[in-house]
N, C-alpha and C. Protein backbone atom coordinates (compact mmCIF):
# COMPACT_ATOMS: atom_id res chain seq x y z
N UNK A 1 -5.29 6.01 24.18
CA UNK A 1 -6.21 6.87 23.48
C UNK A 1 -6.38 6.38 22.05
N UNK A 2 -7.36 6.29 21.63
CA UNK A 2 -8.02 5.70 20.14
C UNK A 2 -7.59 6.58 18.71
N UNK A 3 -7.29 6.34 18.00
CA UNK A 3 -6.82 7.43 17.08
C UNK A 3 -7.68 7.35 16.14
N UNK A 4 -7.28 8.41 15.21
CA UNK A 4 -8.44 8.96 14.33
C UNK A 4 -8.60 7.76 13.11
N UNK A 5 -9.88 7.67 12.22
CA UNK A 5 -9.46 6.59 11.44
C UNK A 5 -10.00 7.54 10.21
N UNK A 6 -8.79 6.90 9.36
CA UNK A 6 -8.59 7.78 8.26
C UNK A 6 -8.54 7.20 6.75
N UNK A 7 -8.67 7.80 5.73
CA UNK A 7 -8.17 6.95 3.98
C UNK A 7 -6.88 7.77 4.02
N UNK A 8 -6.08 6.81 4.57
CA UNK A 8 -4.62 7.15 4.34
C UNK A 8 -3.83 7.20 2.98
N UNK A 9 -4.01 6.32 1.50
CA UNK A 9 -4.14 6.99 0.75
C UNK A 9 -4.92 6.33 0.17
N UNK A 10 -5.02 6.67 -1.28
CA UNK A 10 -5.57 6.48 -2.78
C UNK A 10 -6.85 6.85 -2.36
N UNK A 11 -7.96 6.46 -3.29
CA UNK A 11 -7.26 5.62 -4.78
C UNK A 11 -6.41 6.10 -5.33
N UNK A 12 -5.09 5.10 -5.49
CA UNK A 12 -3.81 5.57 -6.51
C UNK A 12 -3.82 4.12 -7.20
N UNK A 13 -3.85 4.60 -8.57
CA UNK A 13 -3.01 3.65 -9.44
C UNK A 13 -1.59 3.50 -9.33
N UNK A 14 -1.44 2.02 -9.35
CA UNK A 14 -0.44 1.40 -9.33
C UNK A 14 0.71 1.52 -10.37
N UNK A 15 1.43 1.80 -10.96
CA UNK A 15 2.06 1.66 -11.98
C UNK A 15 3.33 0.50 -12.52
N UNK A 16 4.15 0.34 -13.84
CA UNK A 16 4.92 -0.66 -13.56
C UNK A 16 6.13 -0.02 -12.79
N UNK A 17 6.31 0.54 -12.08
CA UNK A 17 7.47 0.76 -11.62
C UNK A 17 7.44 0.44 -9.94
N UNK A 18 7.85 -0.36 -9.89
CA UNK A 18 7.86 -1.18 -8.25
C UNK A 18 8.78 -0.53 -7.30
N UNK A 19 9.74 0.61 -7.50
CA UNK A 19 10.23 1.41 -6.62
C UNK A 19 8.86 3.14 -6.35
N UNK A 20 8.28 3.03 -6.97
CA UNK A 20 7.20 4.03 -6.33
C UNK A 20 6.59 3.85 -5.39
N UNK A 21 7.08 5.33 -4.15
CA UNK A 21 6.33 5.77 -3.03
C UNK A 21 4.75 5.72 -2.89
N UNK A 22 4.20 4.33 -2.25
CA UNK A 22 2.38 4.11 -2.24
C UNK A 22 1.97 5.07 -1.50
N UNK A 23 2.91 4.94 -0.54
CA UNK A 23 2.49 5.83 1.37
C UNK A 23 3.66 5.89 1.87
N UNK A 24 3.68 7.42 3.04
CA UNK A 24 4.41 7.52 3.69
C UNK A 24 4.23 8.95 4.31
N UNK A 25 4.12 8.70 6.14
CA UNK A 25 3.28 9.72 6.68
C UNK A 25 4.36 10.46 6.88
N UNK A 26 5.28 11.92 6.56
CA UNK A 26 5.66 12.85 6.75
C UNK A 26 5.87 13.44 7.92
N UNK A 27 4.89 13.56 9.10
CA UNK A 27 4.92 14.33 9.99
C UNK A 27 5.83 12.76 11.22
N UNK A 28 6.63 13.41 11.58
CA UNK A 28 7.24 12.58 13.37
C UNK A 28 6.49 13.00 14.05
N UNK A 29 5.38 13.68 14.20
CA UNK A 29 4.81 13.55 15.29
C UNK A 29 3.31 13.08 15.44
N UNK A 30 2.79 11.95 14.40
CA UNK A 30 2.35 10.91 14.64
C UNK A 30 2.80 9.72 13.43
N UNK A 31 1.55 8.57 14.17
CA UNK A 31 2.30 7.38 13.59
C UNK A 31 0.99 6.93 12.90
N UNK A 32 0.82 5.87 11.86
CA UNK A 32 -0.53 5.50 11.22
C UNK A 32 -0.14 4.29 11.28
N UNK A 33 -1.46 3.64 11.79
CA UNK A 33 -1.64 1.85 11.86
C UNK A 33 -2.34 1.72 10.75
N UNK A 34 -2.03 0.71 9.43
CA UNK A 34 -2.92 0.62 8.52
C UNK A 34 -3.63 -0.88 8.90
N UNK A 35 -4.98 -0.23 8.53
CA UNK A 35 -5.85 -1.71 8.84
C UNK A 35 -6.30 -2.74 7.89
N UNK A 36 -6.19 -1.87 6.62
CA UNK A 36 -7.08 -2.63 5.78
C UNK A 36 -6.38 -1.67 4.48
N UNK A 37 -5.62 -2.66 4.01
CA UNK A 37 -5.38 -2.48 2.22
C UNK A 37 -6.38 -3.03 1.09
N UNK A 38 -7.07 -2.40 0.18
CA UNK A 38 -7.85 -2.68 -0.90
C UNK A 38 -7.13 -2.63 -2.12
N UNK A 39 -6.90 -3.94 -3.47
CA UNK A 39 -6.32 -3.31 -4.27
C UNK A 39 -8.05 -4.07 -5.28
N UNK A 40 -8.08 -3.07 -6.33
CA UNK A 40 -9.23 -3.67 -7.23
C UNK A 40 -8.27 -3.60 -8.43
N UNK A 41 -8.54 -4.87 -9.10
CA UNK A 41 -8.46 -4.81 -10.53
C UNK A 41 -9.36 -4.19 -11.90
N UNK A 42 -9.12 -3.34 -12.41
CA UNK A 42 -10.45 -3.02 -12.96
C UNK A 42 -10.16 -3.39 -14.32
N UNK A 43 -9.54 -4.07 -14.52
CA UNK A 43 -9.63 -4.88 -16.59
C UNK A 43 -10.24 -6.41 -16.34
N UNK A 44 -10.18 -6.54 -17.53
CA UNK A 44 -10.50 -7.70 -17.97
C UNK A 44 -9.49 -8.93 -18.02
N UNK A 45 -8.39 -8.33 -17.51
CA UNK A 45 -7.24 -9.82 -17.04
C UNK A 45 -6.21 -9.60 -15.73
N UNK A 46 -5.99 -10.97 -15.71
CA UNK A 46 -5.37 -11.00 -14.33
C UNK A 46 -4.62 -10.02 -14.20
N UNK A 47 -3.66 -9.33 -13.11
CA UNK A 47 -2.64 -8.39 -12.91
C UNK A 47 -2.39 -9.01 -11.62
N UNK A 48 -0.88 -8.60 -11.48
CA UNK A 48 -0.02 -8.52 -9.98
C UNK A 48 0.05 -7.54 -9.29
N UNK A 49 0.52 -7.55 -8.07
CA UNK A 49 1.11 -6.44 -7.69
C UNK A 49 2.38 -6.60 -6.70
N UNK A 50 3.43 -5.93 -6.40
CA UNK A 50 3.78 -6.11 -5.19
C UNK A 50 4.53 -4.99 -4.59
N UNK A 51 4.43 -5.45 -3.13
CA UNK A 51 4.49 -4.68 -2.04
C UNK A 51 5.39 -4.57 -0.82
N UNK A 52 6.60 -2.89 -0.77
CA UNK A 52 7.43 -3.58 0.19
C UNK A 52 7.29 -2.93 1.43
N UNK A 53 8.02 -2.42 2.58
CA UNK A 53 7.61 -2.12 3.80
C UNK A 53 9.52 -1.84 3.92
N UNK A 54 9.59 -0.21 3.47
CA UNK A 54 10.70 0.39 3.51
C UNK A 54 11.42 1.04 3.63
N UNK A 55 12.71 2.00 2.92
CA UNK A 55 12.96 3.13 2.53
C UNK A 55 12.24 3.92 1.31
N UNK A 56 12.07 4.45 1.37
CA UNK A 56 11.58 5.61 0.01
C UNK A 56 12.04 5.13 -0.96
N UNK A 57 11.43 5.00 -2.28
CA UNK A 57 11.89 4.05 -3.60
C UNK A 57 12.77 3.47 -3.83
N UNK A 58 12.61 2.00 -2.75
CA UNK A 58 13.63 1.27 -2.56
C UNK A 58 12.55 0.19 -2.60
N UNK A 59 13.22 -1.28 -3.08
CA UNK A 59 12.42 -2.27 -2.77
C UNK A 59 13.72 -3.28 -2.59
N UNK A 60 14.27 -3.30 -1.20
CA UNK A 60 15.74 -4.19 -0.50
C UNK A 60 15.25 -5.55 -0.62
N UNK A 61 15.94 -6.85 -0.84
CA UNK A 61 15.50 -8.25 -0.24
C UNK A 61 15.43 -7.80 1.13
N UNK A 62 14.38 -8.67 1.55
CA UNK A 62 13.99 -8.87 2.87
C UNK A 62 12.81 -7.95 3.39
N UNK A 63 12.40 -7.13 2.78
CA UNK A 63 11.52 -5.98 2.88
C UNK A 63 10.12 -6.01 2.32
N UNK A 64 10.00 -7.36 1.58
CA UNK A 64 8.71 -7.45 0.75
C UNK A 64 7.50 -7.85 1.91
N UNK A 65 6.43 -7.34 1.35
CA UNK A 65 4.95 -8.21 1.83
C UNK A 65 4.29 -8.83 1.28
N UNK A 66 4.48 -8.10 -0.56
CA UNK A 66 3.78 -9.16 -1.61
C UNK A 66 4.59 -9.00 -2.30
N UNK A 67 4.97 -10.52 -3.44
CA UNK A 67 5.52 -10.16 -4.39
C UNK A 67 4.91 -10.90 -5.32
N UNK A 68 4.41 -10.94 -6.36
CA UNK A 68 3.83 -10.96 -7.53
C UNK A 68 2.22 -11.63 -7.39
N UNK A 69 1.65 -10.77 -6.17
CA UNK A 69 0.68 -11.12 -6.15
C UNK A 69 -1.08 -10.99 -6.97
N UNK A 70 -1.37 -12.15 -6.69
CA UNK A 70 -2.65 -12.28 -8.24
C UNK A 70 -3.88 -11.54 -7.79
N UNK A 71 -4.66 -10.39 -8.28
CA UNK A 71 -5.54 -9.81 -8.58
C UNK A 71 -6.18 -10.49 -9.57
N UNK A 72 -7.41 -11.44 -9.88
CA UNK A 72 -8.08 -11.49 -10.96
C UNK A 72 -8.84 -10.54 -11.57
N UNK A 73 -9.17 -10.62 -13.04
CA UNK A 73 -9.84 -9.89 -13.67
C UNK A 73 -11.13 -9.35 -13.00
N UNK A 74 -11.47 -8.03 -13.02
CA UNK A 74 -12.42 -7.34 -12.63
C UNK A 74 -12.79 -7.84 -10.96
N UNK A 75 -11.53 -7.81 -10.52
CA UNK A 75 -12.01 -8.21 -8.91
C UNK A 75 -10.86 -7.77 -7.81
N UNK A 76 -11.31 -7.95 -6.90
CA UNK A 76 -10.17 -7.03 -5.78
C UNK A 76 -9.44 -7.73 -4.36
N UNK A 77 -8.45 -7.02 -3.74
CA UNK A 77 -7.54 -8.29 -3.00
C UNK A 77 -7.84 -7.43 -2.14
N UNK A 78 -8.58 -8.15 -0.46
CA UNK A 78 -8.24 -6.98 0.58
C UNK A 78 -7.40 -7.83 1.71
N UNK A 79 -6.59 -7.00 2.56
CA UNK A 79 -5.86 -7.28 3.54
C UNK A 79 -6.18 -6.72 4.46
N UNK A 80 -6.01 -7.21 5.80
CA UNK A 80 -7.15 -6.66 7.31
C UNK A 80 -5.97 -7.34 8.11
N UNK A 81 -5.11 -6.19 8.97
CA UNK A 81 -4.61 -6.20 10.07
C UNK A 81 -4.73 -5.71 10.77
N UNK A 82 -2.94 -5.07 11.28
CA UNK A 82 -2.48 -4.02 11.81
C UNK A 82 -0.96 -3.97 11.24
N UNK A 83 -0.68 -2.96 11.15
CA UNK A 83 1.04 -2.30 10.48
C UNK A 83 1.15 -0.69 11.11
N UNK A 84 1.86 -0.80 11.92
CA UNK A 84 2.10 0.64 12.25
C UNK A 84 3.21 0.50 11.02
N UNK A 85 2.92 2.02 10.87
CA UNK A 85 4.31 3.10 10.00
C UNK A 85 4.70 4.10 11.04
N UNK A 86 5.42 4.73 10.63
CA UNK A 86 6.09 5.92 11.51
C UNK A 86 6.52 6.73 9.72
N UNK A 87 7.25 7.87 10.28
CA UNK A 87 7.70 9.01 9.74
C UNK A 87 8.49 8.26 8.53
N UNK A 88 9.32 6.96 9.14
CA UNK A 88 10.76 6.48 8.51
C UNK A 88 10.40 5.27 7.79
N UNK A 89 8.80 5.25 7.12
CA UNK A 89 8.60 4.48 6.94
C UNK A 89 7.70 4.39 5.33
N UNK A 90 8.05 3.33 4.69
CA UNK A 90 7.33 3.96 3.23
C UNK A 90 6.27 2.28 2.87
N UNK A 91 5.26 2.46 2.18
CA UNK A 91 4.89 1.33 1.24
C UNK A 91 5.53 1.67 0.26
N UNK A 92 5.83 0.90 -0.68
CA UNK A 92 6.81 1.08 -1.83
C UNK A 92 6.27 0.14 -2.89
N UNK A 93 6.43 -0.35 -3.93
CA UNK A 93 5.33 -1.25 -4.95
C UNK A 93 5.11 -0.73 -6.64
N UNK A 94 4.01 -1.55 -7.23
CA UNK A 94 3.14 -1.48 -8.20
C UNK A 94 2.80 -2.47 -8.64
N UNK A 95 2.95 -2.13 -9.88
CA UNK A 95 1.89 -3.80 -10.60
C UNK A 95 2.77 -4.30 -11.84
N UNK A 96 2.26 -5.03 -11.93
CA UNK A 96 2.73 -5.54 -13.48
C UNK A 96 2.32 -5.14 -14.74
N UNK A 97 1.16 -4.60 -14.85
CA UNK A 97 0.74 -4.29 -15.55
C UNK A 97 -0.41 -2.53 -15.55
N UNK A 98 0.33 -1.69 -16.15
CA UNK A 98 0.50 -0.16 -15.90
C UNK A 98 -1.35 0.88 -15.72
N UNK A 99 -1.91 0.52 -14.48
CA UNK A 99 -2.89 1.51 -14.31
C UNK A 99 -4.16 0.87 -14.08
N UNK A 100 -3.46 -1.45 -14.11
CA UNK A 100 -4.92 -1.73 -14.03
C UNK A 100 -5.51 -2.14 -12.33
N UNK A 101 -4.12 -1.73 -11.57
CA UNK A 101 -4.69 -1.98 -10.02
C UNK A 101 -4.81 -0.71 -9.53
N UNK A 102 -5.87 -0.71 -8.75
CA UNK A 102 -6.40 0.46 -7.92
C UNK A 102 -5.99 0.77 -6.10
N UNK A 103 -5.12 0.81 -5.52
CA UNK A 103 -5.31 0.84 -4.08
C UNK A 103 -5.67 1.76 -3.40
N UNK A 104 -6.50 1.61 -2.11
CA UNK A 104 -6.81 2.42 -0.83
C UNK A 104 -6.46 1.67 -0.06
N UNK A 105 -5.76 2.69 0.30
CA UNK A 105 -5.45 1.69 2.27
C UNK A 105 -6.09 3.03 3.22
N UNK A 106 -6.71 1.73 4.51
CA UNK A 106 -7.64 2.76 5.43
C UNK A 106 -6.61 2.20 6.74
N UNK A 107 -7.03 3.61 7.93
CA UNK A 107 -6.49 2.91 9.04
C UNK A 107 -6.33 4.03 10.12
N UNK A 108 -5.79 4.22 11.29
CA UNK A 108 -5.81 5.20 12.30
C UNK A 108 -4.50 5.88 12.28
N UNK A 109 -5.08 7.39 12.63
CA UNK A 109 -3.76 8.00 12.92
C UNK A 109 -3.19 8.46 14.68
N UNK A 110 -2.36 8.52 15.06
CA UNK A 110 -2.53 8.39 16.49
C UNK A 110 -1.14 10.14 16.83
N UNK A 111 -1.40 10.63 17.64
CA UNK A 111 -0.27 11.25 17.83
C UNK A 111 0.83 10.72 18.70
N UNK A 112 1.84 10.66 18.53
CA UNK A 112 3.52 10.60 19.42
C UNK A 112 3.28 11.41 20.79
């Protein structure tokens, strides 16, 4: 069965603190496949960001997806998969530089 497709979150600014909760679906009784992460830069100079796949404001070795990845000035990074999450499951992250990356991540929600 096809699940619902949803803006799972943001737009949220990114901040410098790389243990902040991006996403993380609450309910066990479904699961969200993210399809497509958007981050935009909206200044006038480069910024990073990075990104882990975890515990709740935790960023462990071995857990990363991005790490100090380049956003150029006034332009945006998208990513197009699939990533299921579950309940036990967090994006975790930010940037390097405090409020100038933007993310939405889109994608389906399915029930358990």
């Amino acid at each position: 069965m096809a699940g619902t497709t949803k803006r799972t979150t943001g737009p949220l600014a990114l901040t410098t603190t790389l243990t902040t909760n991006v996403y993380n679906n609450a309910s066990a009784l479904i699961y969200d496949v993210i399809r497509h992460i958007h981050i935009t830069n909206k200044t006038g100079s480069a910024a990073t960001f990075t990104l882990y796949l975890g515990a709740t404001g935790a960023n462990a070795a071995g857990t990363e997806l991005w790490v100090g990845q380049n956003v150029a000035a006034n332009s945006s990074f998208d990513w197009y998969g699939m990533l299921k999450l579950t309940s036990t499951d967090f994006l975790v992250g930010g940037s390097n530089t405090a409020t100038a990356l933007t993310i939405t991540i889109m994608g389906e929600q399915h029930v358990v």
